[in-house]
PDB file of N, CA and C in Angstrom:
ATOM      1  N   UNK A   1       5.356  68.114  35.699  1.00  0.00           N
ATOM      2  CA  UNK A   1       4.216  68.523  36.480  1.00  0.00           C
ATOM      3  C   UNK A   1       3.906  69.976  36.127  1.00  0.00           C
ATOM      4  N   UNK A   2       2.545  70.490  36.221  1.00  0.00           N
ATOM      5  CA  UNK A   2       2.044  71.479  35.848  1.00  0.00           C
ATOM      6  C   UNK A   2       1.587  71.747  37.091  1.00  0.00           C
ATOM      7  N   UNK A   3       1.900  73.250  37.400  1.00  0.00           N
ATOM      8  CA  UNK A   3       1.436  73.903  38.314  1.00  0.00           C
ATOM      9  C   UNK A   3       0.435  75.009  37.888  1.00  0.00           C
ATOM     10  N   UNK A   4      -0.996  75.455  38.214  1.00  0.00           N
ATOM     11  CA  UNK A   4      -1.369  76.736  37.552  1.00  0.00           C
ATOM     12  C   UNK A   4      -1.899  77.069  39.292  1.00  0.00           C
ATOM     13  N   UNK A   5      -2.290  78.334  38.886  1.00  0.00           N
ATOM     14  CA  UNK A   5      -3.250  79.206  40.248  1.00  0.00           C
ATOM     15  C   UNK A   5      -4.687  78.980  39.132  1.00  0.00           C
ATOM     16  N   UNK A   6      -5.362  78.478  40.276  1.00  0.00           N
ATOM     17  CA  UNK A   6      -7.012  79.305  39.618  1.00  0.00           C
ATOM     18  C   UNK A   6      -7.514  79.951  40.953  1.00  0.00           C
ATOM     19  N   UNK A   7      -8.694  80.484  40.744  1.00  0.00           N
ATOM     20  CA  UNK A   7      -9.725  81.374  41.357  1.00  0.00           C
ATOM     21  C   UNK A   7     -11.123  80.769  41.446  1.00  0.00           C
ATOM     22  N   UNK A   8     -11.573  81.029  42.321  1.00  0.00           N
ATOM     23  CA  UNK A   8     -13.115  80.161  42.169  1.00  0.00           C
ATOM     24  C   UNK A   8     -13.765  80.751  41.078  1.00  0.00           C
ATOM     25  N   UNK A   9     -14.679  79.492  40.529  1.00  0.00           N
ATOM     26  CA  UNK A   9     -15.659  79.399  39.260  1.00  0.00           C
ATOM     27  C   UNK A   9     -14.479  79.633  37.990  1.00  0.00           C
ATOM     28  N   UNK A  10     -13.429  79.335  38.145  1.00  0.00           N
ATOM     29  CA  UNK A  10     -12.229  79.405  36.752  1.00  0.00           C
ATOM     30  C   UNK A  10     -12.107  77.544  36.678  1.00  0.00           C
ATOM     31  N   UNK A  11     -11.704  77.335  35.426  1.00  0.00           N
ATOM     32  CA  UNK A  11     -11.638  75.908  34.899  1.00  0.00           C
ATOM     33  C   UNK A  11     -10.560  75.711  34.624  1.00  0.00           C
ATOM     34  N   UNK A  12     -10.090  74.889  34.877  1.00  0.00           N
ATOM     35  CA  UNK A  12      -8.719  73.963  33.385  1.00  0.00           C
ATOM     36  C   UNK A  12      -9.439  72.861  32.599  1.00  0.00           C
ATOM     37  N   UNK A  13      -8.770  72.772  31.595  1.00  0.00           N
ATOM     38  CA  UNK A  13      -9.150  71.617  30.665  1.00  0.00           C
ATOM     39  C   UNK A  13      -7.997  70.665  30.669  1.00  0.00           C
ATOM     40  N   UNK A  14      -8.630  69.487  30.486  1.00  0.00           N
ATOM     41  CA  UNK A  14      -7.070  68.150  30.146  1.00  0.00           C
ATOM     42  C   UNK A  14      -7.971  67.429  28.959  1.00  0.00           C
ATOM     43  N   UNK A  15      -7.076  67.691  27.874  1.00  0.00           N
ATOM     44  CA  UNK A  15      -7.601  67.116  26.830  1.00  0.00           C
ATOM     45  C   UNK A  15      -8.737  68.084  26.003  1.00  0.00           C
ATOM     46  N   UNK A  16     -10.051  66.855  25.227  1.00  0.00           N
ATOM     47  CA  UNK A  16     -10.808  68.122  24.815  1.00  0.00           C
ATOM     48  C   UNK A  16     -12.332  67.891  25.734  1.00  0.00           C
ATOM     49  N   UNK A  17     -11.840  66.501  26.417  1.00  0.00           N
ATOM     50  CA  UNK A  17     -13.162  66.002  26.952  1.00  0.00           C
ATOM     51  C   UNK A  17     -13.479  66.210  29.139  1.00  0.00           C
ATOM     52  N   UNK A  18     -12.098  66.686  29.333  1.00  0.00           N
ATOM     53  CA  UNK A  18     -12.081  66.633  30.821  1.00  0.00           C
ATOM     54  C   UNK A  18     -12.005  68.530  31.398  1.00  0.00           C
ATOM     55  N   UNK A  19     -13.011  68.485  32.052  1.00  0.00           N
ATOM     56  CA  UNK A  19     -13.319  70.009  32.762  1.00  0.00           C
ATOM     57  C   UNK A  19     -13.066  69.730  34.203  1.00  0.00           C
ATOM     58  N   UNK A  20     -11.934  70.779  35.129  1.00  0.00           N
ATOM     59  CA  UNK A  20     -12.040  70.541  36.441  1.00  0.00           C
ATOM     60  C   UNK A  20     -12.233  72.071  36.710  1.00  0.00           C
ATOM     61  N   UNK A  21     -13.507  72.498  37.277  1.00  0.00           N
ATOM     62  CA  UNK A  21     -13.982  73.845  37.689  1.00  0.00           C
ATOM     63  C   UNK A  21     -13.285  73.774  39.400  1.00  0.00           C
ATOM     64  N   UNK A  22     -12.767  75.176  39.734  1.00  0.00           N
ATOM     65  CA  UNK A  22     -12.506  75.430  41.200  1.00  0.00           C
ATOM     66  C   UNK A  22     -14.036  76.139  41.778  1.00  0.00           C
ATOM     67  N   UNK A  23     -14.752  74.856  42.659  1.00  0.00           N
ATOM     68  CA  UNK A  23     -15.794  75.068  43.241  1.00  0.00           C
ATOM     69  C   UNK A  23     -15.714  75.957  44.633  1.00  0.00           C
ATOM     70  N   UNK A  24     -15.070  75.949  45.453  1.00  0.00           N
ATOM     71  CA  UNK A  24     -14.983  76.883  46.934  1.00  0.00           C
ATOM     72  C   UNK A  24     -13.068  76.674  46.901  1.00  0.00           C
ATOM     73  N   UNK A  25     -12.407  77.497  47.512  1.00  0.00           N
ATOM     74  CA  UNK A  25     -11.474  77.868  48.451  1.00  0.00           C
ATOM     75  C   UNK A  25     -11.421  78.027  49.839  1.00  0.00           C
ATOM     76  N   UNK A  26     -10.858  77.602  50.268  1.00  0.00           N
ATOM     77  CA  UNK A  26     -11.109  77.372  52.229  1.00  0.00           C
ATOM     78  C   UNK A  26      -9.629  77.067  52.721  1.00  0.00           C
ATOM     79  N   UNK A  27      -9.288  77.520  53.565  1.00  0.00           N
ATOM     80  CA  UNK A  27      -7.964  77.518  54.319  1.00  0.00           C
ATOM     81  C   UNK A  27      -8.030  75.661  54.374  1.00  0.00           C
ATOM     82  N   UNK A  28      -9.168  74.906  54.960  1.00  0.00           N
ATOM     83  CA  UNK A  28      -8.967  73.836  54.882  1.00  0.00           C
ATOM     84  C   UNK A  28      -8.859  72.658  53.310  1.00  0.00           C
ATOM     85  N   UNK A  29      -9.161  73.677  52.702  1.00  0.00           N
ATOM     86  CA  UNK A  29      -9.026  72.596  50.984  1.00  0.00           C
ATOM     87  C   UNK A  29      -9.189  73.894  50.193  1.00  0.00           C
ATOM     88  N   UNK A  30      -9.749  72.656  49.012  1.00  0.00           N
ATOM     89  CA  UNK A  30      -9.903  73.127  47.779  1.00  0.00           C
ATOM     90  C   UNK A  30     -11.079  72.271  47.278  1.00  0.00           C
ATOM     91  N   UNK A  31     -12.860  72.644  47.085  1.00  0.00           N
ATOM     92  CA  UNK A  31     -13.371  71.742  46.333  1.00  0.00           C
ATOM     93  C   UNK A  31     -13.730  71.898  45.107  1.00  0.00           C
ATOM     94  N   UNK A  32     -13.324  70.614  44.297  1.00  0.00           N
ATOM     95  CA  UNK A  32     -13.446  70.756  42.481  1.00  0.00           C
ATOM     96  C   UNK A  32     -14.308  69.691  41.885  1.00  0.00           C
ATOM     97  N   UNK A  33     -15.019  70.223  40.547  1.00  0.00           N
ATOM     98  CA  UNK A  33     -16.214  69.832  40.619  1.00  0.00           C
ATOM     99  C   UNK A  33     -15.261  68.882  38.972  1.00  0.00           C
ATOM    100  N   UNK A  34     -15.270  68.053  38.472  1.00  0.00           N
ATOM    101  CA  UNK A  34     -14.884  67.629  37.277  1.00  0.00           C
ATOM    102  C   UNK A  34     -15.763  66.526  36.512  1.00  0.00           C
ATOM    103  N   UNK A  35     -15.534  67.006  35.494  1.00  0.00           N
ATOM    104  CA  UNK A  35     -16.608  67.082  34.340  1.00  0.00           C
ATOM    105  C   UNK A  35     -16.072  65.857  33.099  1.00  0.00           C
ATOM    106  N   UNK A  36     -16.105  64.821  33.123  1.00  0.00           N
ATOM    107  CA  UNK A  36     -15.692  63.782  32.210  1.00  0.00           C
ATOM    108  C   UNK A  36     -16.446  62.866  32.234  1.00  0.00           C
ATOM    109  N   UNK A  37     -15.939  62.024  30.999  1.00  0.00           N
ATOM    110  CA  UNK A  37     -17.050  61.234  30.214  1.00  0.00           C
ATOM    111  C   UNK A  37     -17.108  60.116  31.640  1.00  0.00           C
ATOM    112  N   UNK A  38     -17.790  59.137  31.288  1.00  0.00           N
ATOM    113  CA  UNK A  38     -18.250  57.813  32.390  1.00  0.00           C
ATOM    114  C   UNK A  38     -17.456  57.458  32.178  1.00  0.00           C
ATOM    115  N   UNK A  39     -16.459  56.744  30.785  1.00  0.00           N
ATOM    116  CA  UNK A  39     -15.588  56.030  30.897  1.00  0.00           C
ATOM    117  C   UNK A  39     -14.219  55.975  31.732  1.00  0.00           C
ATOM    118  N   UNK A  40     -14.214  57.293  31.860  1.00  0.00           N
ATOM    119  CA  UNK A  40     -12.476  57.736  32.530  1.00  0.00           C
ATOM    120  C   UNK A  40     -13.161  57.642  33.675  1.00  0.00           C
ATOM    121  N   UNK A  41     -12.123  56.637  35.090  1.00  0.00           N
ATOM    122  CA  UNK A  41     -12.155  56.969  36.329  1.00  0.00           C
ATOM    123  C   UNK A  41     -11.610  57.703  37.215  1.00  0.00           C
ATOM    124  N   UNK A  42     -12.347  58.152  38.473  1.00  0.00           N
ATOM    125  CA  UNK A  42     -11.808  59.379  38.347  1.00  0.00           C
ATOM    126  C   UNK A  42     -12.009  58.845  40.866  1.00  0.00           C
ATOM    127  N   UNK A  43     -10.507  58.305  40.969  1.00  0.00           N
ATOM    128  CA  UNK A  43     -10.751  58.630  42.315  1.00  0.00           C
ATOM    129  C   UNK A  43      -9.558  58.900  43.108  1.00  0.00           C
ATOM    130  N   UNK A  44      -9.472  59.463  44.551  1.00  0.00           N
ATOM    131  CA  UNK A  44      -9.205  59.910  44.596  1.00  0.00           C
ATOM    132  C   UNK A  44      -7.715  58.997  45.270  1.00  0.00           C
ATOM    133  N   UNK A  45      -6.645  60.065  45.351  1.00  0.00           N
ATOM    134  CA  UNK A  45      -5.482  58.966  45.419  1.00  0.00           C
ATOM    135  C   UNK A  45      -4.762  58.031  46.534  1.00  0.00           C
ATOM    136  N   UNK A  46      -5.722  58.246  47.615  1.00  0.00           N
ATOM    137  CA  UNK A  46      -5.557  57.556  48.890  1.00  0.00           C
ATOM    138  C   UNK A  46      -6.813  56.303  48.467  1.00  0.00           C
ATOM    139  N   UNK A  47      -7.546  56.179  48.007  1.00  0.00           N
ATOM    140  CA  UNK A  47      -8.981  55.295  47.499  1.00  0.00           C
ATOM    141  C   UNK A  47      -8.270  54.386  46.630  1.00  0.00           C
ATOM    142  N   UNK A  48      -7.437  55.195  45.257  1.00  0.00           N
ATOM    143  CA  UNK A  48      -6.861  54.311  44.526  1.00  0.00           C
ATOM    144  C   UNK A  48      -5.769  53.093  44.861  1.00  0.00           C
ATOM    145  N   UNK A  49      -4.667  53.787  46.157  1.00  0.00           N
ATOM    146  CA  UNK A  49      -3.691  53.185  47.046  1.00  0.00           C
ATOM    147  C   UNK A  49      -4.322  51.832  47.623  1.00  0.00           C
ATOM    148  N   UNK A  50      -5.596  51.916  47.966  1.00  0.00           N
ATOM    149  CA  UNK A  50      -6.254  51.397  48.905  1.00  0.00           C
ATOM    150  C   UNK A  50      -6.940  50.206  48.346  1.00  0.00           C
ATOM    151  N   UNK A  51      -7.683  50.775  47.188  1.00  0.00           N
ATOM    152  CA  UNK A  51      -7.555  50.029  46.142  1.00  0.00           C
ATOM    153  C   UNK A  51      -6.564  48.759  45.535  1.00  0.00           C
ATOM    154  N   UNK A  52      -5.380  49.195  45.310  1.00  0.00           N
ATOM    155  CA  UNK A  52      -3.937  48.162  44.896  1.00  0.00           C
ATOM    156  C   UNK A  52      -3.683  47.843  45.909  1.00  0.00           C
ATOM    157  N   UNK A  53      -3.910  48.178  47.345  1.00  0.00           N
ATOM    158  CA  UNK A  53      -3.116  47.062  48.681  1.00  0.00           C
ATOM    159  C   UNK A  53      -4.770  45.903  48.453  1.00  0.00           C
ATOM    160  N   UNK A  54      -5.652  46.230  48.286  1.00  0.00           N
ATOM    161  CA  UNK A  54      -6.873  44.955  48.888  1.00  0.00           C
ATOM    162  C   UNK A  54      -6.644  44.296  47.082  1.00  0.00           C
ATOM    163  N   UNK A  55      -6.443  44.854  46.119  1.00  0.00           N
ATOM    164  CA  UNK A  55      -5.696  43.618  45.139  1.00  0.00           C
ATOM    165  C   UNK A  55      -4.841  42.727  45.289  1.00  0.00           C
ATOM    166  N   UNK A  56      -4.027  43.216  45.513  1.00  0.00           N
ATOM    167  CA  UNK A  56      -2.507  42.542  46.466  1.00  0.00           C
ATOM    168  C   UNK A  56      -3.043  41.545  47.214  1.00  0.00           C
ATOM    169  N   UNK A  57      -4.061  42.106  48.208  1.00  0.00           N
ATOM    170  CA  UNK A  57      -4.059  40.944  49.317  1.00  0.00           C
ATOM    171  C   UNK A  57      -5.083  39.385  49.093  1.00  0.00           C
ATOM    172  N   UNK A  58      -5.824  39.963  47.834  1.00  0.00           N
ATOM    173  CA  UNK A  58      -6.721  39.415  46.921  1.00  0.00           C
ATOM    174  C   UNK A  58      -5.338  37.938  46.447  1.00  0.00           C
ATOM    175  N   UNK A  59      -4.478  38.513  45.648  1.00  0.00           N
ATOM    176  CA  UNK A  59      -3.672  37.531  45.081  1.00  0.00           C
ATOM    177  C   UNK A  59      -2.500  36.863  46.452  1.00  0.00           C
ATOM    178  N   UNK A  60      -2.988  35.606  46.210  1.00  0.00           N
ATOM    179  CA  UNK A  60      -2.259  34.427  46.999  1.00  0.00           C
ATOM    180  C   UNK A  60      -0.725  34.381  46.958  1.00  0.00           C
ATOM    181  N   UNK A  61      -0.252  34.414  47.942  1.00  0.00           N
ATOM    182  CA  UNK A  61       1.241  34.518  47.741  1.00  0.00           C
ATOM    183  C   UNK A  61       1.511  32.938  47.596  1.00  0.00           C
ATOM    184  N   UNK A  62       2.593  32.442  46.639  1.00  0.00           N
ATOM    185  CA  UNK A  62       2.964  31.125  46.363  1.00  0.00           C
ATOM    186  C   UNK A  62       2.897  30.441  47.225  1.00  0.00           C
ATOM    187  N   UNK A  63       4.335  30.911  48.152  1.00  0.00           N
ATOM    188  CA  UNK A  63       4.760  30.104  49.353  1.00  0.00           C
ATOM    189  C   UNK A  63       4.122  30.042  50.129  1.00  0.00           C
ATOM    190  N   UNK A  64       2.720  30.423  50.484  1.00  0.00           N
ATOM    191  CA  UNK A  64       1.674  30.628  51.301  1.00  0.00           C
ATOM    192  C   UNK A  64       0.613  29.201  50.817  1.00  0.00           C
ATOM    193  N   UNK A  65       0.631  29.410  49.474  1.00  0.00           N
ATOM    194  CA  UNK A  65       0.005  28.251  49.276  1.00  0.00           C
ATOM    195  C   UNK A  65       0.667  26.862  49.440  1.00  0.00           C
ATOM    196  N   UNK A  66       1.845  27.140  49.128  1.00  0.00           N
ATOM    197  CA  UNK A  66       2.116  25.764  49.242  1.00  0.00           C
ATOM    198  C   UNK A  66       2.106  25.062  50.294  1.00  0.00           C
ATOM    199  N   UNK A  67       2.774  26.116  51.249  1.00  0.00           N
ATOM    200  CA  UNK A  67       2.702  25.720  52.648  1.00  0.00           C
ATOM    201  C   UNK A  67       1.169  25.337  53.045  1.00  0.00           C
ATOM    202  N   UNK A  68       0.389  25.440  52.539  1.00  0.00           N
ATOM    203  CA  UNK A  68      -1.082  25.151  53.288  1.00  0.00           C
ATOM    204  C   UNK A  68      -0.877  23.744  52.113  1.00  0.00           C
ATOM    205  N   UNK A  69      -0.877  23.699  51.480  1.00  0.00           N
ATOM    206  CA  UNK A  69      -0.845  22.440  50.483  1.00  0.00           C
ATOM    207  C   UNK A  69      -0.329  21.241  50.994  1.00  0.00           C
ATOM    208  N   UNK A  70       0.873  21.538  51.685  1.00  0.00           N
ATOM    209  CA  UNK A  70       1.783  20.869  52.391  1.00  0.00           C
ATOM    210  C   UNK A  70       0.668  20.159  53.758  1.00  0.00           C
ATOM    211  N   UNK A  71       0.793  21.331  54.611  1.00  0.00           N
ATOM    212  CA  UNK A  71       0.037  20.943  55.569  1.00  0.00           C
ATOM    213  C   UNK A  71      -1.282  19.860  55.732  1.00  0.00           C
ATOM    214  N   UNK A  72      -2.005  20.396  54.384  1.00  0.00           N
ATOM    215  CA  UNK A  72      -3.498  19.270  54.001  1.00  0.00           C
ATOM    216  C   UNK A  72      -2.839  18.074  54.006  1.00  0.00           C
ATOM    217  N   UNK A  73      -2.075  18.216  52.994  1.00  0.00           N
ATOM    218  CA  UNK A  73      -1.422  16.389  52.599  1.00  0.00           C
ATOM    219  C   UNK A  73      -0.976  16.039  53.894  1.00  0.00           C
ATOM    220  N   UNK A  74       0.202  16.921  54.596  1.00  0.00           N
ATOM    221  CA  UNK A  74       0.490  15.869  55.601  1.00  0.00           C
ATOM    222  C   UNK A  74      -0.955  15.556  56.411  1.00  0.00           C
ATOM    223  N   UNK A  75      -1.963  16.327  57.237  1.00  0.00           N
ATOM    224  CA  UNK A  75      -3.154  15.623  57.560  1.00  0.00           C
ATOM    225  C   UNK A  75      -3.820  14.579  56.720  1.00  0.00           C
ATOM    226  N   UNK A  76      -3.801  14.849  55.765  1.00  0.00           N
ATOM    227  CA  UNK A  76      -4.302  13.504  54.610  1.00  0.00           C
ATOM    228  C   UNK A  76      -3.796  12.240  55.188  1.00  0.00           C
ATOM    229  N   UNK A  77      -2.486  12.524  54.562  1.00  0.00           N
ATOM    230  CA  UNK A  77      -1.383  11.398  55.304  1.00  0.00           C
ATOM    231  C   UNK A  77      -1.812  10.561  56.484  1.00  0.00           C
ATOM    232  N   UNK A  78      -1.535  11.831  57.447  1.00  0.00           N
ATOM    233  CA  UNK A  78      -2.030  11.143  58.896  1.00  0.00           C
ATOM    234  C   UNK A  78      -3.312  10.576  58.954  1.00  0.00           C
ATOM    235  N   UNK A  79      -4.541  11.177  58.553  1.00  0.00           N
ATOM    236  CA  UNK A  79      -5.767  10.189  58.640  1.00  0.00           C
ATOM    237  C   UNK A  79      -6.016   9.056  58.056  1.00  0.00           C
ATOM    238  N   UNK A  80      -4.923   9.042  57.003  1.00  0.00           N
ATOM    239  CA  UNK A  80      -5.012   7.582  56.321  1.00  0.00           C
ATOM    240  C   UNK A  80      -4.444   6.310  57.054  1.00  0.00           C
ATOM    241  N   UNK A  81      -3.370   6.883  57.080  1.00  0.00           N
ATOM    242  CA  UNK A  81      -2.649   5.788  58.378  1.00  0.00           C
ATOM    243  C   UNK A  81      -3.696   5.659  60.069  1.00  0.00           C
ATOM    244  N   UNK A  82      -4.457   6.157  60.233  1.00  0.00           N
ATOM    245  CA  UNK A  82      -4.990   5.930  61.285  1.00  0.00           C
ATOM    246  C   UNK A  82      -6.030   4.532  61.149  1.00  0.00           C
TER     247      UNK A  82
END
């Protein structure tokens, strides 16, 4: 990990294509203005978190399915015999 100090209106570079300027200083933050191509995404890391839990919940857990699989057939079952 890299630690630097900047100062407002001072930059770092990452790479030859990514600019992050220090826009204001405030006891409550820090806002930064960054400068990269469209392709690179760029959010922020509670969004991204948030992001991978609603993927997660997106993908079906096995035993979840089966158990509902289970359940249809046995109703199947039962309405047939009725």
């Amino acid at each position: 990990m890299l630690i630097l100090r900047r100062k407002r209106n001072e930059s770092l570079l990452i790479g030859e294509n990514i600019r992050i300027t220090i826009i204001e200083c405030a006891a409550d933050g820090v806002r930064l203005a960054i400068d990269a191509p469209k392709q690179i995404s760029i959010l922020r890391e509670e969004l991204s978190a948030a992001e991978q839990t609603n993927k997660m919940a997106l993908t079906p857990d096995m035993n979840s399915v089966r158990m509902l699989q289970s359940i249809f057939q046995h109703k199947d079952s039962n309405q047939n015999n009725q």
